[in-house]
C-alpha atoms as a PDB file:
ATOM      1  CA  UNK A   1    -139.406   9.676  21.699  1.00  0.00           C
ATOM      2  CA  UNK A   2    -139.753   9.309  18.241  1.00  0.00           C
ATOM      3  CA  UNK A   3    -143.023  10.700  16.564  1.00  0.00           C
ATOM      4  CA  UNK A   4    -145.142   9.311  13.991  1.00  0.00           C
ATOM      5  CA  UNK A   5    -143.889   9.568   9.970  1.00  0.00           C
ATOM      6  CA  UNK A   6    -140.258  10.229  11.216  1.00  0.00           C
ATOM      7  CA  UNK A   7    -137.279   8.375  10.900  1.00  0.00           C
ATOM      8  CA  UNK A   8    -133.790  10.044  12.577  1.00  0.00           C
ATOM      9  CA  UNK A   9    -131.806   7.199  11.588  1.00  0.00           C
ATOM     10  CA  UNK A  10    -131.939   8.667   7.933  1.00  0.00           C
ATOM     11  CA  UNK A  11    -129.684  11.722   8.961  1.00  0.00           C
ATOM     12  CA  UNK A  12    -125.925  10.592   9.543  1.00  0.00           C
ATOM     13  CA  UNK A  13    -123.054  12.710  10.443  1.00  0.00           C
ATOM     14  CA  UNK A  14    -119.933  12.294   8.310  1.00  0.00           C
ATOM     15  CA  UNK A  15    -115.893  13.479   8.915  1.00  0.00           C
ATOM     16  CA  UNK A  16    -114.581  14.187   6.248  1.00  0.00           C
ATOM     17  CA  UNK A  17    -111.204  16.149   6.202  1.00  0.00           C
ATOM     18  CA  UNK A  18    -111.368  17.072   9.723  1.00  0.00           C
ATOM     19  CA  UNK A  19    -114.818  18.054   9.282  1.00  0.00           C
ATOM     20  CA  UNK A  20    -118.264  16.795  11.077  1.00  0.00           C
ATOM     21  CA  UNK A  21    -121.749  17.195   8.609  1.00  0.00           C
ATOM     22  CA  UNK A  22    -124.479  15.837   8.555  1.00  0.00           C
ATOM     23  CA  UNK A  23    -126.098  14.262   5.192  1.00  0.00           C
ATOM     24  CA  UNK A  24    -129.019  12.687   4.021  1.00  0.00           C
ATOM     25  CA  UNK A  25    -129.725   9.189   3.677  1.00  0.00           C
ATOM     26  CA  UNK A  26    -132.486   9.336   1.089  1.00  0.00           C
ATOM     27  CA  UNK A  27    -129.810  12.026  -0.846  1.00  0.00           C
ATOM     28  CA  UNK A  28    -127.047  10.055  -0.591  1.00  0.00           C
ATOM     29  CA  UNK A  29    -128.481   7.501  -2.784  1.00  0.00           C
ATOM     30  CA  UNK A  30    -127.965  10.050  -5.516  1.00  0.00           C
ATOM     31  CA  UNK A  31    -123.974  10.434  -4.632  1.00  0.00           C
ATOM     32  CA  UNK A  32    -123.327   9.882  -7.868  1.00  0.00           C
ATOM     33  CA  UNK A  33    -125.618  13.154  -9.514  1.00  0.00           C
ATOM     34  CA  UNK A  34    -125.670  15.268  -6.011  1.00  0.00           C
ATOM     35  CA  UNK A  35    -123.426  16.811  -3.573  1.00  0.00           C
ATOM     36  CA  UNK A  36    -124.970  17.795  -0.083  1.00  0.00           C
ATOM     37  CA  UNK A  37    -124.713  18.596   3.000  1.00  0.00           C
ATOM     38  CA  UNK A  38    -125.540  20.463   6.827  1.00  0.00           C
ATOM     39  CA  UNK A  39    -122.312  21.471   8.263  1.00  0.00           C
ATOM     40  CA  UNK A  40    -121.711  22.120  12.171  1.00  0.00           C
ATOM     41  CA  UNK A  41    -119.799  23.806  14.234  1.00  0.00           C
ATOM     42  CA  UNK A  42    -116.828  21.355  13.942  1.00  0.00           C
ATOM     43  CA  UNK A  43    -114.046  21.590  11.430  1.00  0.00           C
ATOM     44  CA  UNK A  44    -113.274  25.591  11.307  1.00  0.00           C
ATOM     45  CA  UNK A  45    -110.601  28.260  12.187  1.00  0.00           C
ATOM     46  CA  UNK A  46    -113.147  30.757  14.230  1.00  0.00           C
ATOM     47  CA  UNK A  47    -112.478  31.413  17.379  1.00  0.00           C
ATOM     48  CA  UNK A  48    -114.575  32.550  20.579  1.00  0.00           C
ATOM     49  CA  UNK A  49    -118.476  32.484  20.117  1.00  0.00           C
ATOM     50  CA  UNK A  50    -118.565  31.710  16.294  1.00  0.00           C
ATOM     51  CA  UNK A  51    -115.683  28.475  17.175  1.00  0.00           C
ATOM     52  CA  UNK A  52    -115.144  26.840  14.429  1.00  0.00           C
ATOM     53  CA  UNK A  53    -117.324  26.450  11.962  1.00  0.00           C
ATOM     54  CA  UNK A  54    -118.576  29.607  11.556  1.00  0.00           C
ATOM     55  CA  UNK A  55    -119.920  30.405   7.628  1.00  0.00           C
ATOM     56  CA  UNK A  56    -122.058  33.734   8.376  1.00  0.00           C
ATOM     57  CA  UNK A  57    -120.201  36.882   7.263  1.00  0.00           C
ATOM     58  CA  UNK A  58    -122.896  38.355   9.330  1.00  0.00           C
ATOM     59  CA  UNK A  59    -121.357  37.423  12.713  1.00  0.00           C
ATOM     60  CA  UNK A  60    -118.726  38.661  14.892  1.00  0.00           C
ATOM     61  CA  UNK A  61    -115.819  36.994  12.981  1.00  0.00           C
ATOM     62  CA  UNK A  62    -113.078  37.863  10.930  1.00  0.00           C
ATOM     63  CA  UNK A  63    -113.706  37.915   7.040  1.00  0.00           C
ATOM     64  CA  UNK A  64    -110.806  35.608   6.500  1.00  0.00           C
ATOM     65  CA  UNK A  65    -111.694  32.848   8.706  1.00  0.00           C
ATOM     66  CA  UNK A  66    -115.378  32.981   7.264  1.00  0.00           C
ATOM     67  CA  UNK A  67    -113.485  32.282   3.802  1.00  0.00           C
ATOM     68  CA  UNK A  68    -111.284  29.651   5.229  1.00  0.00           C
ATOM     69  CA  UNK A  69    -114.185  27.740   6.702  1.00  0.00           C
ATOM     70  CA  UNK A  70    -115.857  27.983   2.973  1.00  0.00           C
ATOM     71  CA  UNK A  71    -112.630  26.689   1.251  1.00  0.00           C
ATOM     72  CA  UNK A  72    -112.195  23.733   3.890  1.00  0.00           C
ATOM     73  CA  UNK A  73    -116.037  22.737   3.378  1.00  0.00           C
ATOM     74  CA  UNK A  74    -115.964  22.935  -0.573  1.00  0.00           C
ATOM     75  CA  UNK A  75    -112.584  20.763  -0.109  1.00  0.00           C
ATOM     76  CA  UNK A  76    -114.740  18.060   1.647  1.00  0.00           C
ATOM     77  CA  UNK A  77    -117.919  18.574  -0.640  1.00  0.00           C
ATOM     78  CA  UNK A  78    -115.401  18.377  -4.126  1.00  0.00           C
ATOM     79  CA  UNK A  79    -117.129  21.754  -4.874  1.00  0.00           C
ATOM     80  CA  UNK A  80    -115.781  24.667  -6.524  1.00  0.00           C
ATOM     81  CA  UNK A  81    -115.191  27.637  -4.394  1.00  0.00           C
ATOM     82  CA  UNK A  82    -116.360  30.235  -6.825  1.00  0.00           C
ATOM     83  CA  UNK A  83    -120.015  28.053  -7.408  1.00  0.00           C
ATOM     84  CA  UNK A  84    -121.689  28.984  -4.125  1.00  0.00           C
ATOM     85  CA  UNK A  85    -124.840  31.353  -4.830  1.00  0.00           C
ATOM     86  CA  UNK A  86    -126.048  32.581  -1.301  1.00  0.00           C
ATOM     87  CA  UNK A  87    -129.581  33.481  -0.452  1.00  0.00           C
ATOM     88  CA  UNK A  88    -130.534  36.762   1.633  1.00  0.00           C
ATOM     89  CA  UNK A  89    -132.999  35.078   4.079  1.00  0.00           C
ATOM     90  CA  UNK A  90    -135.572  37.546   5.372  1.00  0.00           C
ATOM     91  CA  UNK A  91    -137.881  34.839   7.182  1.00  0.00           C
ATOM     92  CA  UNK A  92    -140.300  35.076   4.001  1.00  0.00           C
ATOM     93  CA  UNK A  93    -141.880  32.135   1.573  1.00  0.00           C
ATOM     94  CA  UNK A  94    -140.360  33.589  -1.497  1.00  0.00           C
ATOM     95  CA  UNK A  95    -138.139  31.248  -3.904  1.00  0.00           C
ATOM     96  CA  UNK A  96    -135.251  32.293  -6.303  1.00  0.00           C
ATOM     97  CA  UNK A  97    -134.320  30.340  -9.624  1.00  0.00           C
ATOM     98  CA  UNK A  98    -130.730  30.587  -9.941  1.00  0.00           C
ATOM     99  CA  UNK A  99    -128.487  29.263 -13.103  1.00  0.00           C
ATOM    100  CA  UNK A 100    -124.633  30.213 -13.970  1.00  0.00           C
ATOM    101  CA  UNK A 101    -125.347  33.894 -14.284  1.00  0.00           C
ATOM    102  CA  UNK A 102    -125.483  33.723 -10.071  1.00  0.00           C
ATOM    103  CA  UNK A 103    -122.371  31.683  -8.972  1.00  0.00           C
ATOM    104  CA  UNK A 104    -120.263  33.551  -6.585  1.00  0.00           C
ATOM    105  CA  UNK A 105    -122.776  35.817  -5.838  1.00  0.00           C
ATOM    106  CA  UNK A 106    -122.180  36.499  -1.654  1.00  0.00           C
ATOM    107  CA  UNK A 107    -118.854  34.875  -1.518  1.00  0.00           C
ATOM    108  CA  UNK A 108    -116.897  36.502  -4.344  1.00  0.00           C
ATOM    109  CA  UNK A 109    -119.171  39.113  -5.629  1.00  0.00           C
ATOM    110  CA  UNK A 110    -122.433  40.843  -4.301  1.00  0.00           C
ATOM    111  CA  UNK A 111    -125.266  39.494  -4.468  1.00  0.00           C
ATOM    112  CA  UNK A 112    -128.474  40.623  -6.124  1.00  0.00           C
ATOM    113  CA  UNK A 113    -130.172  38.086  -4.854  1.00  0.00           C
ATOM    114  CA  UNK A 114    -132.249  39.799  -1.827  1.00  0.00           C
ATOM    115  CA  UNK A 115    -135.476  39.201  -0.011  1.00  0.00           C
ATOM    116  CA  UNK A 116    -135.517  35.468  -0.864  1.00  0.00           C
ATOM    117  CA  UNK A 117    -135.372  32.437   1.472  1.00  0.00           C
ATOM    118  CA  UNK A 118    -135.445  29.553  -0.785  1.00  0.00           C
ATOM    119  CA  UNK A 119    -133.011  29.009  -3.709  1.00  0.00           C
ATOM    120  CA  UNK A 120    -133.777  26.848  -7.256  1.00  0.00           C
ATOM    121  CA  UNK A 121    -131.917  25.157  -9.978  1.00  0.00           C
ATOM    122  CA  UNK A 122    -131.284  22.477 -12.807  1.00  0.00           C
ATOM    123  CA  UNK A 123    -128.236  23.496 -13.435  1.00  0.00           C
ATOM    124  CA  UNK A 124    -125.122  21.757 -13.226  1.00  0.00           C
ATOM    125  CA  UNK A 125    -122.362  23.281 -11.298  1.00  0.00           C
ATOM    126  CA  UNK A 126    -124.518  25.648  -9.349  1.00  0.00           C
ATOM    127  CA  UNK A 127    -123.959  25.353  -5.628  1.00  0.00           C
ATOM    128  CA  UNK A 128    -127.123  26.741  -3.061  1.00  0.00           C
ATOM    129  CA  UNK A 129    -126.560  28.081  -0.029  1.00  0.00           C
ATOM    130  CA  UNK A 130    -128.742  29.011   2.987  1.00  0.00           C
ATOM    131  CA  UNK A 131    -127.892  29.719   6.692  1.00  0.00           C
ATOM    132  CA  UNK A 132    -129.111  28.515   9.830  1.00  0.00           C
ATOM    133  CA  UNK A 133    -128.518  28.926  13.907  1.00  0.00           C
ATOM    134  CA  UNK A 134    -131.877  27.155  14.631  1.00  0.00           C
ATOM    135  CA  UNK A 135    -134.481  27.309  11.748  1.00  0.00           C
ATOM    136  CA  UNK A 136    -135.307  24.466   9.649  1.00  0.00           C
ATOM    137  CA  UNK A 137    -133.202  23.308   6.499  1.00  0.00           C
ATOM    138  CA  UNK A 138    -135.274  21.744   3.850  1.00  0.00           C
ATOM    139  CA  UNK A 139    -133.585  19.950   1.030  1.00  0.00           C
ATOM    140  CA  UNK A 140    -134.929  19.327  -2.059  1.00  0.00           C
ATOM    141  CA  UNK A 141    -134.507  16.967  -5.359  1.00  0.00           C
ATOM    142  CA  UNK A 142    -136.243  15.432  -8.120  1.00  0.00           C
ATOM    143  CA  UNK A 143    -134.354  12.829  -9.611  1.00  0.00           C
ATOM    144  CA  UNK A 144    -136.495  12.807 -12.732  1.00  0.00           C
ATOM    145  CA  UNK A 145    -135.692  16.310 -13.600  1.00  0.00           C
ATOM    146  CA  UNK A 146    -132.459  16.725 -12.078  1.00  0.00           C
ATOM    147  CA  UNK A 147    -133.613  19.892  -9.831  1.00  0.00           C
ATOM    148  CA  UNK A 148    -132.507  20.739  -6.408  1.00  0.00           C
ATOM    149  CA  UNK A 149    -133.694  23.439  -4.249  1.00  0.00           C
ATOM    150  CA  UNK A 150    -133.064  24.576  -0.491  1.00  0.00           C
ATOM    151  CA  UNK A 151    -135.599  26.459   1.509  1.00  0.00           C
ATOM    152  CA  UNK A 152    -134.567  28.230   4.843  1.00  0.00           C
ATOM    153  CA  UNK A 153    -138.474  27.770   7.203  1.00  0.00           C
ATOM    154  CA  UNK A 154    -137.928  29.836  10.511  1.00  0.00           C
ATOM    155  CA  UNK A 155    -141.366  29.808  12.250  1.00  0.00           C
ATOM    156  CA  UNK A 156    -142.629  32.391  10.000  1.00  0.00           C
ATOM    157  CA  UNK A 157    -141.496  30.727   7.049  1.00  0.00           C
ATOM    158  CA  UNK A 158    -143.368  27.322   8.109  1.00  0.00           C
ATOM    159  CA  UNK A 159    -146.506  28.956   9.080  1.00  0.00           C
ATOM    160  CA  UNK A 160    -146.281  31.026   5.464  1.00  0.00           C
ATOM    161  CA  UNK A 161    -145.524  27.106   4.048  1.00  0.00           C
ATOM    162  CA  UNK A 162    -141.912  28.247   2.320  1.00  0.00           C
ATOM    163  CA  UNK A 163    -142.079  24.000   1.544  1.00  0.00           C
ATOM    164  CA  UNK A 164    -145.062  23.956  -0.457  1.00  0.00           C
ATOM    165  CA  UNK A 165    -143.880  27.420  -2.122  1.00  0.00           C
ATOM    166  CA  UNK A 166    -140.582  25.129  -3.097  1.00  0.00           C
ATOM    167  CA  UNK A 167    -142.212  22.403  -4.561  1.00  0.00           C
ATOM    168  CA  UNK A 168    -144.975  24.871  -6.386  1.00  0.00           C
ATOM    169  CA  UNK A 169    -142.197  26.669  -7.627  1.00  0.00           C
ATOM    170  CA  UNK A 170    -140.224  23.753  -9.049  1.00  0.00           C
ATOM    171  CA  UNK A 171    -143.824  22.137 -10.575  1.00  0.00           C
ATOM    172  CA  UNK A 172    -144.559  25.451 -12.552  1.00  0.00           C
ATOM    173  CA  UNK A 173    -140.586  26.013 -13.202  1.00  0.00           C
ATOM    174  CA  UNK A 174    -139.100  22.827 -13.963  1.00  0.00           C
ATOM    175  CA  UNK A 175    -142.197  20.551 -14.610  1.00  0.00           C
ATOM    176  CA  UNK A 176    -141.743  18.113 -10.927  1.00  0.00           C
ATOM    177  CA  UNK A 177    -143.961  16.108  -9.777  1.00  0.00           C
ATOM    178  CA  UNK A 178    -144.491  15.932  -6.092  1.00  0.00           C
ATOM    179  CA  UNK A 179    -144.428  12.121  -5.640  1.00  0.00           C
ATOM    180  CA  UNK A 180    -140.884  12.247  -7.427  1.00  0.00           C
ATOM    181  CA  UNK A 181    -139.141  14.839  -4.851  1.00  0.00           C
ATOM    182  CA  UNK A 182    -136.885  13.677  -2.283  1.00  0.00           C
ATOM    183  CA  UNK A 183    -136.970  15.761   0.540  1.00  0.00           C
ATOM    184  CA  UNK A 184    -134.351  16.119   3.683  1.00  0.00           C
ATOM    185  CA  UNK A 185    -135.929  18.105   6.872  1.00  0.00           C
ATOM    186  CA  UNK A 186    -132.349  19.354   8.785  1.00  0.00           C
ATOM    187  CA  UNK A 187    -131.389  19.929  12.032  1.00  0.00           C
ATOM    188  CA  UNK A 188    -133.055  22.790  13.547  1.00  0.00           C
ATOM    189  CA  UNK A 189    -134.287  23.715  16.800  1.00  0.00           C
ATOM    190  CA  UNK A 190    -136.808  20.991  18.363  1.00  0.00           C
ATOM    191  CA  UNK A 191    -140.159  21.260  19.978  1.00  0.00           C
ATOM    192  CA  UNK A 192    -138.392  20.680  23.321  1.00  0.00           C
ATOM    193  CA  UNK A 193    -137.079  23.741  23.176  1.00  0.00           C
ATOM    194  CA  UNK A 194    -139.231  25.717  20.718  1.00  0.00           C
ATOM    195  CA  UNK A 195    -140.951  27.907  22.943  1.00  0.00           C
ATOM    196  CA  UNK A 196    -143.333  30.866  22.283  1.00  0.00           C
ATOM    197  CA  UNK A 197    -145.820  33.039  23.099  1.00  0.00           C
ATOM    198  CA  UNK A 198    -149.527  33.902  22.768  1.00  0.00           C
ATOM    199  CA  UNK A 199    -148.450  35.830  19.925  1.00  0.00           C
ATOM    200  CA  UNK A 200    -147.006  33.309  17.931  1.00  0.00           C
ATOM    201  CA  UNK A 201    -149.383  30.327  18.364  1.00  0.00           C
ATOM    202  CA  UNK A 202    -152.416  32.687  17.298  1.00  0.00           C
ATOM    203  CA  UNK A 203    -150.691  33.346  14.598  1.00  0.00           C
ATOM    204  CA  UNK A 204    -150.690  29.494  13.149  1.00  0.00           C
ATOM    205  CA  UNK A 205    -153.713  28.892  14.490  1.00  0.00           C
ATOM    206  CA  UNK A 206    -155.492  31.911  12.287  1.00  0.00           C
ATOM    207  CA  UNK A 207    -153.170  30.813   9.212  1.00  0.00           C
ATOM    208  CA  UNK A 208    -152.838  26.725   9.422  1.00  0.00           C
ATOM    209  CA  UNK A 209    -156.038  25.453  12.123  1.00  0.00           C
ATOM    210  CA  UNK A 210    -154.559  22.416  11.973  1.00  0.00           C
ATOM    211  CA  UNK A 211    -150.607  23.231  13.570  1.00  0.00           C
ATOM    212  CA  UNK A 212    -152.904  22.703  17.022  1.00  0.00           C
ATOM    213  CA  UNK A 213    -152.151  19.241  17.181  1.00  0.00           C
ATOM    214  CA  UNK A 214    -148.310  20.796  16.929  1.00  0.00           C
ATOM    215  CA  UNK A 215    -148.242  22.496  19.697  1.00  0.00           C
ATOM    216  CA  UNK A 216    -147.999  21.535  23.839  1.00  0.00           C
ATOM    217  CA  UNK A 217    -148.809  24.326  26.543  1.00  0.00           C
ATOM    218  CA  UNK A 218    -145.757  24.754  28.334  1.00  0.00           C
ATOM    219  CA  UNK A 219    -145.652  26.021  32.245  1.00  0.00           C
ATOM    220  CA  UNK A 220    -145.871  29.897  32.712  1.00  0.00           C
ATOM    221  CA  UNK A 221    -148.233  30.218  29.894  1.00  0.00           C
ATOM    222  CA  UNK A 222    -145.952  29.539  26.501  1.00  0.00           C
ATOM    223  CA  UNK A 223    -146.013  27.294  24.106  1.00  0.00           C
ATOM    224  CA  UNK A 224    -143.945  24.932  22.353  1.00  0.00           C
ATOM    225  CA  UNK A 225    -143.687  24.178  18.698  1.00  0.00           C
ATOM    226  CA  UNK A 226    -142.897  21.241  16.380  1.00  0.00           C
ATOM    227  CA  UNK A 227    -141.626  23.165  13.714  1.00  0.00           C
ATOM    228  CA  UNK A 228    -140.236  19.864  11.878  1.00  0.00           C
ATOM    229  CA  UNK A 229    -143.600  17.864  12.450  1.00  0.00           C
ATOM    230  CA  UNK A 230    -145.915  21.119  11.038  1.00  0.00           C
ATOM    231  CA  UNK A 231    -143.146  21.097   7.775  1.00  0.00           C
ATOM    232  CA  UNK A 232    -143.679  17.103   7.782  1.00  0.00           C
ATOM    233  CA  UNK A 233    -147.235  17.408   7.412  1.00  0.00           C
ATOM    234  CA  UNK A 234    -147.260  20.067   4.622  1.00  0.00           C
ATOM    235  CA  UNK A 235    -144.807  18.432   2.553  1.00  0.00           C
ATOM    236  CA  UNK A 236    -147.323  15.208   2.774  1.00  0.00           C
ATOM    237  CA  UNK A 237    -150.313  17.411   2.386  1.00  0.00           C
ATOM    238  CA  UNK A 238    -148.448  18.664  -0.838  1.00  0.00           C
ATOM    239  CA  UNK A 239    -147.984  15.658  -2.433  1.00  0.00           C
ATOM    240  CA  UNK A 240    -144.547  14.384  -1.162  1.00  0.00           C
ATOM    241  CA  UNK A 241    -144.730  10.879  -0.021  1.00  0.00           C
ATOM    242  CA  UNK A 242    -143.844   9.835   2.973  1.00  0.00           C
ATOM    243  CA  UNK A 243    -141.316   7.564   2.905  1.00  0.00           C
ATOM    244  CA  UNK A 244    -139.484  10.265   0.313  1.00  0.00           C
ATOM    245  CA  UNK A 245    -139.004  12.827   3.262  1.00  0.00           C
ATOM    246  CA  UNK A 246    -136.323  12.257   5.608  1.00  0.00           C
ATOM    247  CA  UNK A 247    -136.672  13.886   9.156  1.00  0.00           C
ATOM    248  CA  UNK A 248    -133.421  14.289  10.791  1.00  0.00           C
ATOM    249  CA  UNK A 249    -134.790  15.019  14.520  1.00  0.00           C
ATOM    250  CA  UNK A 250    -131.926  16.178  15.827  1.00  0.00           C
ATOM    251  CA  UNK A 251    -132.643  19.705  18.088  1.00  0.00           C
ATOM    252  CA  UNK A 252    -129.727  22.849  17.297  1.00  0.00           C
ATOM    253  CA  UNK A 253    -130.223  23.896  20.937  1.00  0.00           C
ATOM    254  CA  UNK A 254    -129.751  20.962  22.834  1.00  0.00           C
ATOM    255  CA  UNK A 255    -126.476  19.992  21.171  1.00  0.00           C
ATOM    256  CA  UNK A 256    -124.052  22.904  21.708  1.00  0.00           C
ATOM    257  CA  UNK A 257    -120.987  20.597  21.126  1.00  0.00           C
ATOM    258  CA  UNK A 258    -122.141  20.112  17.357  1.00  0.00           C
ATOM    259  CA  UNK A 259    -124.716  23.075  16.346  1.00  0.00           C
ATOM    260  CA  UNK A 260    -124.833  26.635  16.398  1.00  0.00           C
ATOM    261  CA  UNK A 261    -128.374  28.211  18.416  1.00  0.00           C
ATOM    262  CA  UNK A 262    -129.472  31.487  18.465  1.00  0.00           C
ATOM    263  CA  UNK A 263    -131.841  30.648  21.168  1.00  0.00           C
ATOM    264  CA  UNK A 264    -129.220  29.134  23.173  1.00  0.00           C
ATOM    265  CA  UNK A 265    -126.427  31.622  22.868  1.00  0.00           C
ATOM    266  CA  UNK A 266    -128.898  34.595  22.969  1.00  0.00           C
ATOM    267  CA  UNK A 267    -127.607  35.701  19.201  1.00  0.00           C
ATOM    268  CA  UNK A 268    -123.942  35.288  19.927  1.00  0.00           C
ATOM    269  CA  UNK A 269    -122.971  32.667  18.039  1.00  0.00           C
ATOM    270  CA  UNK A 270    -122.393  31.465  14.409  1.00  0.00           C
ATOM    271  CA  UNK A 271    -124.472  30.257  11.392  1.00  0.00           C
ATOM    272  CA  UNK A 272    -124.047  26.666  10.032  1.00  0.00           C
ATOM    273  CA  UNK A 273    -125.138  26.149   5.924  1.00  0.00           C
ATOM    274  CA  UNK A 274    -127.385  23.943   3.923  1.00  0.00           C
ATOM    275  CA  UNK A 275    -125.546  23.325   0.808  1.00  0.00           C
ATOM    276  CA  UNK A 276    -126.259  21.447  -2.071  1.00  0.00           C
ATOM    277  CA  UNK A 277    -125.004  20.923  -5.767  1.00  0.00           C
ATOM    278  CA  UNK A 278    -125.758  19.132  -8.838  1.00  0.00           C
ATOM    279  CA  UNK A 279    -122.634  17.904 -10.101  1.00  0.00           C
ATOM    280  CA  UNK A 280    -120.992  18.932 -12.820  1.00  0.00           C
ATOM    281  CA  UNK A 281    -119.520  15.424 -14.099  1.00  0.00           C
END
């Protein structure tokens, strides 16, 4: 069922060049200034548990087909190999501003770039990258100030509030305005499957009161979360307006033709990427 404030219509999966991503509805209106996407697991050379989309060089693949994958999805995305500028995602709120001085870094040179989970610019040509097997993409962009950003929010990343960190980050940085920001919530893994324990739910409840109204006892004594709804509310509590924030709804663990889950495949598996670019045209 579809929950209040969310529309899952506004996320659409694309082929492109033997590829399947999924893009952003409320992006895509900005085709013309942006590139973007969430791949899958469709459209790769990897074989066996990472099959075939595989872009974590972290995971039991072979280097080579990690690079392949990268070359086939900048072919679709009309991005330049050498542009990407990874993060090094520790399940923390901190953001990195990256310009020109960072492409390539984690792809064709090492990166620098360590302990952050949520990348910046407003620069052209720059291409962010983050990495996901069941946490929550967020995609940023002001239109006003031409300034993307993505933000990988695990569960300790939403209850730390990596997307208010974002948008902070780009008001003091960049000079955005809230209300202007266009905002994509990805795939990721859904409360129907989001389950936890004590541990966890005492933990939001001590940090955000309100992520109670986010969260269902399940039987045996867990808990599930609604990671996407608890990042919904403190984009809107931040400023962001409503019908700027796209949800896509769609749960990493219950599709394992199309996503990549951690959960699912108890680690063994690959990692699908957030990308994004402002164009260099």
């Amino acid at each position: 069922m579809k929950r209040q404030g969310r529309n899952s219509e506004c996320a659409i999966f694309v082929e492109n060049k033997g590829l399947k991503y999924v893009q952003f509805k409320n992006l895509k209106k900005y085709d013309s200034v942006i590139s973007h996407c969430f791949t899958t697991r469709i459209g790769g050379v990897s074989t066996g548990e990472c099959a075939t989309l595989n872009l974590g060089f972290n995971r039991n693949d072979k280097k080579e087909n990690v690079e392949e994958n990268y070359r086939r999805v900048c072919s679709a995305l009309g991005i330049d190999y050498g542009s990407l500028v990874f993060s090094n995602q520790v399940h923390d709120n901190k953001i990195k501003i990256v310009d020109e001085n960072d492409r390539g870094k984690g792809i064709i040179i090492k990166s620098d770039i360590i302990g952050y989970d949520g990348l910046v610019t407003g620069r052209k040509g720059v291409t962010l990258v983050t990495f996901y097997a069941d946490c929550v993409p967020l995609f940023f962009f002001d239109s006003e100030k031409r300034v993307i950003a993505l933000a990988h929010s695990g569960w300790r990343g939403t209850v730390k509030q990596i997307a208010r960190e974002t948008l902070k980050v780009m008001k003091e940085s960049f000079g955005c305005d809230a209300e202007n920001i266009e905002v994509a919530i990805g795939p990721s893994i859904g409360r129907c499957c989001f389950e936890v324990g004590d541990e966890v739910r005492q933990e939001f409840a001590d940090k955000l009161e309100w992520s109670e109204d986010y969260c269902t006892r399940a039987a045996g004594g867990k808990w599930y979360f609604d990671l996407q709804g608890i990042i919904l509310k403190t984009l809107m509590d931040s400023g962001v307006k409503k019908d700027k924030i796209c949800v896509a709804d769609m749960c990493t663990k219950c599709h394992g033709d199309i996503f990549f889950s951690h959960r699912r495949d108890r680690g063994r598996t690959g990692s699908m990427a957030a990308i994004m670019q402002i164009k260099s045209i």
